[in-house]
Every structure is written in structure tokens, then in C-alpha cells.
Protein backbone atom coordinates (compact mmCIF):
# COMPACT_ATOMS: atom_id res chain seq x y z
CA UNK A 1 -68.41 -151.97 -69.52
CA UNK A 2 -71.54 -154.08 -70.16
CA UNK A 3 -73.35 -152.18 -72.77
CA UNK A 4 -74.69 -153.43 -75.79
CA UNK A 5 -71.38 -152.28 -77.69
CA UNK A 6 -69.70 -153.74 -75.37
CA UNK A 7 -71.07 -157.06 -75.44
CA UNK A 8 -70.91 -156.91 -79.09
CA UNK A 9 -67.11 -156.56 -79.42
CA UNK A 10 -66.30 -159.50 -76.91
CA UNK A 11 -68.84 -161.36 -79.22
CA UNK A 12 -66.79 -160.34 -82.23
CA UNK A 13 -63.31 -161.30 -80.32
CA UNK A 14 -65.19 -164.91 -80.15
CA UNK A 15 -66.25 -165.07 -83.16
CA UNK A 16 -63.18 -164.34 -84.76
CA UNK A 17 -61.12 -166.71 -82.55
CA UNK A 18 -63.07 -169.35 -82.49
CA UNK A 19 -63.73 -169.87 -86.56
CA UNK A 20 -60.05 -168.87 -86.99
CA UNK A 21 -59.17 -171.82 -84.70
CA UNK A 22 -61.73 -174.18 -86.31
CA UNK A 23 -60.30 -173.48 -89.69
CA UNK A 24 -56.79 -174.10 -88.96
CA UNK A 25 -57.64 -177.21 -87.03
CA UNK A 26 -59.62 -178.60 -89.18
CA UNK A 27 -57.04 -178.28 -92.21
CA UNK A 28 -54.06 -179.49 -89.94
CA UNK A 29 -55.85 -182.12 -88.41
CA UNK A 30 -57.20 -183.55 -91.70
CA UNK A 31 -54.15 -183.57 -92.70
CA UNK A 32 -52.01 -185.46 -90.26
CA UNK A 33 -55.07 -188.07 -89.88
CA UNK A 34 -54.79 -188.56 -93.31
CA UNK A 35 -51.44 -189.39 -93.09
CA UNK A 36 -51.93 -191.54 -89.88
CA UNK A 37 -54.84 -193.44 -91.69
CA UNK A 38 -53.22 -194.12 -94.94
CA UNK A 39 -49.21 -194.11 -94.63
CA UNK A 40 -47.97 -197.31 -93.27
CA UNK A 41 -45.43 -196.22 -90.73
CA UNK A 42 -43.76 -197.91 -87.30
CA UNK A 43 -45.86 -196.68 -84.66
CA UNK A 44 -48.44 -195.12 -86.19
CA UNK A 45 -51.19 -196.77 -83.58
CA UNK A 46 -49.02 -195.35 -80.86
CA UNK A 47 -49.13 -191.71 -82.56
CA UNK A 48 -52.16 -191.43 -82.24
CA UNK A 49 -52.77 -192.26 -78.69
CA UNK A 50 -50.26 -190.04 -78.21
CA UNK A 51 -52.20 -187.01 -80.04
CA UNK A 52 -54.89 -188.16 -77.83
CA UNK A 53 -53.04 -188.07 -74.48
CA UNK A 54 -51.73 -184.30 -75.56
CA UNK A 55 -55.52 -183.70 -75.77
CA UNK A 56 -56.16 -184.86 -72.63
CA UNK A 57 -53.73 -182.81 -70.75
CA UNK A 58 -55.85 -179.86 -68.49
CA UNK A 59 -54.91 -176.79 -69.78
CA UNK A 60 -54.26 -175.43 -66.00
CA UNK A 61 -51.34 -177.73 -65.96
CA UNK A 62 -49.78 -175.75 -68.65
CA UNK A 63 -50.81 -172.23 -68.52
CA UNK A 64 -47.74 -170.58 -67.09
CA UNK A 65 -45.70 -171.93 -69.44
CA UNK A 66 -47.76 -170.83 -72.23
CA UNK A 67 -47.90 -167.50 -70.97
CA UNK A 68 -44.31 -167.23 -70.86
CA UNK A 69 -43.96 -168.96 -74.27
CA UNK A 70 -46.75 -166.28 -75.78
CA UNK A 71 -44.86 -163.25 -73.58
CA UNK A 72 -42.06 -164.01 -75.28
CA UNK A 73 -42.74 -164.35 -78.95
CA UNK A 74 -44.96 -160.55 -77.99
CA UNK A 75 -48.57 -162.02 -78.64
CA UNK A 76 -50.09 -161.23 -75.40
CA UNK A 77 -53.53 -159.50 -76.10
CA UNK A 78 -53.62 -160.81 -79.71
CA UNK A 79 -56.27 -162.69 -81.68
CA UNK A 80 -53.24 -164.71 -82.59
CA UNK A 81 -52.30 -165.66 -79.21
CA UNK A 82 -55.47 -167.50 -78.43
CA UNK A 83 -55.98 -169.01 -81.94
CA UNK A 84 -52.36 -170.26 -81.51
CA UNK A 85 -52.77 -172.12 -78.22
CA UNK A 86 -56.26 -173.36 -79.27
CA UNK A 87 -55.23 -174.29 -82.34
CA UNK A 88 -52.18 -176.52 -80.47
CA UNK A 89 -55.10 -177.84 -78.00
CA UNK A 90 -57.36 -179.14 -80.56
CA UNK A 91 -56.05 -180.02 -83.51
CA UNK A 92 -54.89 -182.96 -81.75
CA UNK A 93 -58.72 -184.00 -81.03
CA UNK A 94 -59.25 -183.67 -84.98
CA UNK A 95 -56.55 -186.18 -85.84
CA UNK A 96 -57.95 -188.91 -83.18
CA UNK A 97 -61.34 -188.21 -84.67
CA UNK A 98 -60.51 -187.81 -88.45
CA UNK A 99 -58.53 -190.78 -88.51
CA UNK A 100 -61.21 -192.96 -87.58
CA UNK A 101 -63.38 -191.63 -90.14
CA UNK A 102 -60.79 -191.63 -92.76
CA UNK A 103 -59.53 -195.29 -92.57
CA UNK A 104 -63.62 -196.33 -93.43
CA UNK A 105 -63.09 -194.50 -96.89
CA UNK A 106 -61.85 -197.12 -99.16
CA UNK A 107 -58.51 -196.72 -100.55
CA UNK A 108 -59.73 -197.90 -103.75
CA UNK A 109 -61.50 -194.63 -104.36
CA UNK A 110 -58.65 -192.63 -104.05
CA UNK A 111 -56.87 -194.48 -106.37
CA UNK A 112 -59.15 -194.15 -108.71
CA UNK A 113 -58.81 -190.58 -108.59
CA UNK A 114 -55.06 -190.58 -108.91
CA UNK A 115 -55.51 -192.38 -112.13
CA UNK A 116 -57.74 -190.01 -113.51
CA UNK A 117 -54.77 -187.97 -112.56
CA UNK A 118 -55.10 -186.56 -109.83
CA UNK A 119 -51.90 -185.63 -107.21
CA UNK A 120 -52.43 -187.02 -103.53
CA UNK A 121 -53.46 -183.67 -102.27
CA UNK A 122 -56.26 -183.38 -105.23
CA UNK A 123 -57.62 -186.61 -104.17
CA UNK A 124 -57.61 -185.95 -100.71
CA UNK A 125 -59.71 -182.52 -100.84
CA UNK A 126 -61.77 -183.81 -104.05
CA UNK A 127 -62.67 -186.90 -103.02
CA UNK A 128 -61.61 -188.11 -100.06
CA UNK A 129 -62.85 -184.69 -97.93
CA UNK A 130 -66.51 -185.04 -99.51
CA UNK A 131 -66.91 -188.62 -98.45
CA UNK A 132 -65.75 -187.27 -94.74
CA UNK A 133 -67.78 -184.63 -94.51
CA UNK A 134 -70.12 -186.16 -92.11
CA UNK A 135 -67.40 -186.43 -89.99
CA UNK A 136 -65.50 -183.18 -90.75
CA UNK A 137 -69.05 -181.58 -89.46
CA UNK A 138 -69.45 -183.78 -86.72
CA UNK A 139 -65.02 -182.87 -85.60
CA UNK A 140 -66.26 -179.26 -86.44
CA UNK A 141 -68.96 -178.95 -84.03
CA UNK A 142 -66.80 -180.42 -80.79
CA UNK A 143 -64.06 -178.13 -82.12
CA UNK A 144 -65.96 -174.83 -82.30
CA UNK A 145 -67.63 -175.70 -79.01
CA UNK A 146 -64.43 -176.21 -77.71
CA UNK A 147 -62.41 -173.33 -78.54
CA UNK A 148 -66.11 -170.86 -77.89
CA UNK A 149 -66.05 -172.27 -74.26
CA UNK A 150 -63.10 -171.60 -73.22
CA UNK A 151 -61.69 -169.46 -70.26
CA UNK A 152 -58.71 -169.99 -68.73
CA UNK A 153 -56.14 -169.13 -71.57
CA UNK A 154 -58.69 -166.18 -72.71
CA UNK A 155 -58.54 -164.82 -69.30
CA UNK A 156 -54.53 -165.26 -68.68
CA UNK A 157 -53.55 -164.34 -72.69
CA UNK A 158 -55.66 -161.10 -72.89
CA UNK A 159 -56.62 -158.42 -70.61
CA UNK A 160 -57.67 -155.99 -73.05
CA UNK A 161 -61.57 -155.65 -74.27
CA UNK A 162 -59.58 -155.37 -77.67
CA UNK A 163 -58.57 -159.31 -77.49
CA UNK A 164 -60.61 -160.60 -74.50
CA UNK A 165 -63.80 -163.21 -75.56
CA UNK A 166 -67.18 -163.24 -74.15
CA UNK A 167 -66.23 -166.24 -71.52
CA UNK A 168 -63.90 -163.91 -70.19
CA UNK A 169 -66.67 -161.09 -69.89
CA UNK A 170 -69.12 -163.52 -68.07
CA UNK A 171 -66.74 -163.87 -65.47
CA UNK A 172 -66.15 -160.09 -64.58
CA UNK A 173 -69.28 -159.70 -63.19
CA UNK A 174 -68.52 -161.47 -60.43
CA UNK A 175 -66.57 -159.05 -57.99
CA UNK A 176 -65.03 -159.59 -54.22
CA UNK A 177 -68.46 -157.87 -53.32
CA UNK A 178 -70.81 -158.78 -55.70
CA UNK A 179 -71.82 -161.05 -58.28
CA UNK A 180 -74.06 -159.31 -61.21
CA UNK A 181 -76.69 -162.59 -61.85
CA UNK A 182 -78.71 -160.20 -64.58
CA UNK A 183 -75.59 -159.47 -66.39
CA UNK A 184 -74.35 -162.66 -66.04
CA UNK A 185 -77.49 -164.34 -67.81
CA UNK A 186 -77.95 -161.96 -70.19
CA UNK A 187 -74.59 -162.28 -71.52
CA UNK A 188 -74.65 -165.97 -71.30
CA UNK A 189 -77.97 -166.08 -73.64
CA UNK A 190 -76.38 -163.95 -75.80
CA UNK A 191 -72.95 -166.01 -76.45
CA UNK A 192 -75.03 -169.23 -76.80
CA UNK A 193 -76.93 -168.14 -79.82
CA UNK A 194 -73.72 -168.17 -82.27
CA UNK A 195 -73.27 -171.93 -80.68
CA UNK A 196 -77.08 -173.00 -81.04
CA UNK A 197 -76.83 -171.30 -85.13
CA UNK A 198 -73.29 -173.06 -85.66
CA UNK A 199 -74.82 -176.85 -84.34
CA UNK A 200 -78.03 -175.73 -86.47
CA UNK A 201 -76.73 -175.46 -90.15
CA UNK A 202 -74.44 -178.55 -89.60
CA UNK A 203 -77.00 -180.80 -87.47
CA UNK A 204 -77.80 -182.96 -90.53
CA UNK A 205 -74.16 -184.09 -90.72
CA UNK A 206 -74.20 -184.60 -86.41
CA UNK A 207 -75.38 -188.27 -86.23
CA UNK A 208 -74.44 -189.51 -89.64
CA UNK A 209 -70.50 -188.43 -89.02
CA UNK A 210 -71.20 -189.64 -85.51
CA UNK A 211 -72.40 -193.26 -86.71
CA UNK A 212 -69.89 -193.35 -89.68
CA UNK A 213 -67.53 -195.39 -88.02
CA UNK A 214 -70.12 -197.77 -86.79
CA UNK A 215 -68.99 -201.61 -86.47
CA UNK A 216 -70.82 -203.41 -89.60
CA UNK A 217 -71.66 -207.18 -89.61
């Protein structure tokens, strides 16, 4: 259907998807770009282009495979299923953009930390994470929009108003005989707002994360 409780529950499937898959992301990501940035390691360069080449891949190329991958493991219609295969998609994306913003923090900082005795993990989240976070908000906000706008695994993972997301509701109204325009931009305004809120609260960290990695003189 294409009620207002309708509506709301494909809103809710987003919602939960989408900050599930920023989360995890975000935390893996970090991670390996962290370890990319500061471990020195034979082909680390190469690494990452190749995290960035995964990234690059079209999803289309790939879908039947993950469908029989997902089939088989008995995730189709899940929350999980979706946040799986976009966490796979972007946290790639994170680690070519973290790393970048990581290897401008000064090692010397973390070091410091570690011998006010801190652990490597303590320094990274204490210190190292705050002095990113321009750049964690700036990775966050190409990461949400990312895994909000997305159709083709919603529409081949799910076919249950249980699991499906709004993007995969927009494109039901358009039938073999008909293509509902009203419901179609009513819908649309209403799965943009989360977006437009989302970029809103971190839009002061936008062009400073954005910049951070700016060439100095």
C-alpha cells in the first residue's frame, strides 16, 4: 500500500539500514585506514587502490552472486542482508577516505598518549578519532547518502514491506500501465527529509573534513 503507515514503515526499514550500515562502516573503516596510514607494510599504497577499485565495482555486476551468497546463508528479506552487502560496498570508500585524513594527524600525538599510558586502541578512539572528526563527518555523510540511495540490492534482497526501504517503494508506483507521479513525489519528499536533517547536524564538519587534507605551503 501507500498509506501513511505504510510509508512510515519503509521509512523505518531505511532508517534502520542505513545508520546500521554507517555505524559498522565507519568503525571498520577507521580501523583498517588506521592501520594503512600508520603500519609500515609492503604494499600498503597498492592496498589501498585496491579498496578503492572494490569500491568502484557497479553493484549490477555483482548482484546475482550476492543473491545467491545471501540465499544461502538464509538472509533474504532481513535488515541484515542489506546492512551486510552495504556494509561490504562501503566500508571500502571509508578506508580510501580515512586514510587520507589520518596520515595528516601527527604521529607524535599519539605517542604522546601511549606514554601517558594509553594502549594503541585508547589512543586511536581518544585522540586520534577527535582530531578526525572533521573527516569522520565529512566519510559519514557520503556513507549515509550512499547506503539511503540505494536500489538495486534493496529491490533484489527483499520483497517483503517487512525488509524493503523507501527506494524500493518509489519504484512500485510505476506499473506496465501506469506510473503514479503524485505518489511518486510525495514519497520522494518524504525520504529526503531524514537526508537533508542527517547533512544538517553534521554540516559544520562538511568543508573543514573536506579541506583537511589540503596541500600546505
Amino acid at each position: 500500500g501507500t498509506s501513511s503507515a505504510a510509508v512510515a514503515a519503509y521509512l523505518k526499514n531505511s532508517l534502520i539500514v542505513t545508520s546500521c550500515t554507517v555505524f559498522f562502516s565507519l568503525l571498520i573503516g577507521t580501523l583498517a585506514a588506521y592501520g594503512l596510514a600508520r603500519f609500515r607494510m609492503r604494499g600498503r599504497s597498492f592496498m589501498a587502490v585496491a579498496f578503492l577499485i572494490v569500491r568502484m565495482i557497479p553493484g549490477m555486476a555483482v548482484v546475482i552472486g550476492v543473491y545467491r551468497m545471501i540465499s544461502s546463508i538464509g538472509l533474504l528479506n532481513t535488515h541484515a542482508a542489506l546492512i551486510l552487502v552495504y556494509t561490504a560496498f562501503l566500508t571500502p570508500f571509508v578506508i580510501w577516505m580515512m586514510r587520507s585524513f589520518l596520515q595528516d594527524i601527527p604521529a607524535e600525538m599519539e605517542d604522546a598518549a601511549r606514554v601517558d599510558g594509553c594502549n594503541r586502541l585508547q589512543a586511536l578512539f581518544y585522540v586520534i578519532v577527535p582530531l578526525a572528526a572533521p573527516g569522520l563527518m565529512a566519510t559519514a555523510i557520503f556513507t549515509f547518502l550512499g547506503a539511503w540511495n540505494e536500489y538495486i540490492f534493496a529491490s533484489v534482497l527483499t520483497s517483503t514491506d517487512a525488509a524493503q526501504t523507501a527506494t524500493v517503494m518509489i519504484a512500485g508506483q510505476i506499473t506496465f500501465d501506469q506510473v503514479f507521479w503524485g505518489r511518486i513525489a510525495a514519497i520522494a519528499t518524504v525520504l529526503i527529509i531524514p537526508a537533508i536533517l542527517f547533512i544538517r547536524v553534521v554540516q559544520r564538519y562538511m568543508v573543514q573534513g573536506l579541506t583537511l587534507g589540503a596541500v600546505k605551503e
